[in-house]
Protein backbone atom coordinates (compact mmCIF):
# COMPACT_ATOMS: atom_id res chain seq x y z
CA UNK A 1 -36.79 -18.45 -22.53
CA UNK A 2 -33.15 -17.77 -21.69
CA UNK A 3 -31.43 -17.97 -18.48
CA UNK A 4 -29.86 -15.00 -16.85
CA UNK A 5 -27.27 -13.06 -18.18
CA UNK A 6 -23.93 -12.39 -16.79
CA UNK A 7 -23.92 -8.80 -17.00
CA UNK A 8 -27.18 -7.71 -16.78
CA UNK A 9 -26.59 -4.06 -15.38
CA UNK A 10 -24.26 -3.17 -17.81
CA UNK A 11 -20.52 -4.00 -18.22
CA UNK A 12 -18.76 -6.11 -15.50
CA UNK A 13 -15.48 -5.88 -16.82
CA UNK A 14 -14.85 -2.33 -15.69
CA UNK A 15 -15.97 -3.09 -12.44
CA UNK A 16 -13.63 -5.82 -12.23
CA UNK A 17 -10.68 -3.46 -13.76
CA UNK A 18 -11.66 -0.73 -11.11
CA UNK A 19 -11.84 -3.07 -8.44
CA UNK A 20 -8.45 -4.63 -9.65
CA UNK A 21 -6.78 -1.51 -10.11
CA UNK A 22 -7.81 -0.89 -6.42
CA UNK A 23 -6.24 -4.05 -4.53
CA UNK A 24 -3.06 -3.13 -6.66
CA UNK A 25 -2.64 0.42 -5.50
CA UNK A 26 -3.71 -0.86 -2.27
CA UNK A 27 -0.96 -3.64 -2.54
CA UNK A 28 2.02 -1.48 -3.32
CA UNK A 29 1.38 1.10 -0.44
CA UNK A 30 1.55 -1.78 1.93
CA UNK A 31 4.82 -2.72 0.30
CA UNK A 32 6.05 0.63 0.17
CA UNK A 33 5.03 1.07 3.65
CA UNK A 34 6.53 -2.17 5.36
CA UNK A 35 10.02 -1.79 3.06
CA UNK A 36 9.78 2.26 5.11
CA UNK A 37 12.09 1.18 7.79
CA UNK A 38 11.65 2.18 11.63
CA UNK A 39 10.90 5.08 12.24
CA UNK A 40 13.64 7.60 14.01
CA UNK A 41 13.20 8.12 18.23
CA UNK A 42 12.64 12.03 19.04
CA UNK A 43 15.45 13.37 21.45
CA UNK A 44 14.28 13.28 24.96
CA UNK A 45 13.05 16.02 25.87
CA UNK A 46 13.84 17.31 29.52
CA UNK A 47 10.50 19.43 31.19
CA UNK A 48 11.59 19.55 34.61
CA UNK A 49 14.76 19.96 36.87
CA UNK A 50 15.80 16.57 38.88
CA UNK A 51 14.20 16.59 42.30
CA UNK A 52 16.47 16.09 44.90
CA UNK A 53 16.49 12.84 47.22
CA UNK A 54 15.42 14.92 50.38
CA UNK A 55 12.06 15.28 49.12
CA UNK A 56 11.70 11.41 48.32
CA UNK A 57 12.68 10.94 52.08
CA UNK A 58 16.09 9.81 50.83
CA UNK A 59 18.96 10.78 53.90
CA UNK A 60 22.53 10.28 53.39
């Protein structure tokens, strides 16, 4: 009687090439991402007029 097999559902080695393939694509977007740079502040955008310092109880 023989032992078990290695492969016994077929072919391992394109699992192993699919699964390689995957940490590699996975790899170089990580690279690609961190090598980006910052990304760019928006303008500031104004929504509303200044209030005035009488209505924070401000006198001069």
């Amino acid at each position: 009687m023989h032992g078990p097999t290695s492969a016994p559902h077929g072919r391992p080695s394109a699992r192993y090439a699919r699964a390689f393939a995957a940490a590699v694509v996975a790899a170089v977007g990580l690279i690609t991402a961190a090598n980006a740079g910052p990304a760019r502040a928006a303008e500031p955008v104004r929504t509303a007029e200044p209030v005035p310092a009488a209505v924070h109880g401000v006198r001069g």
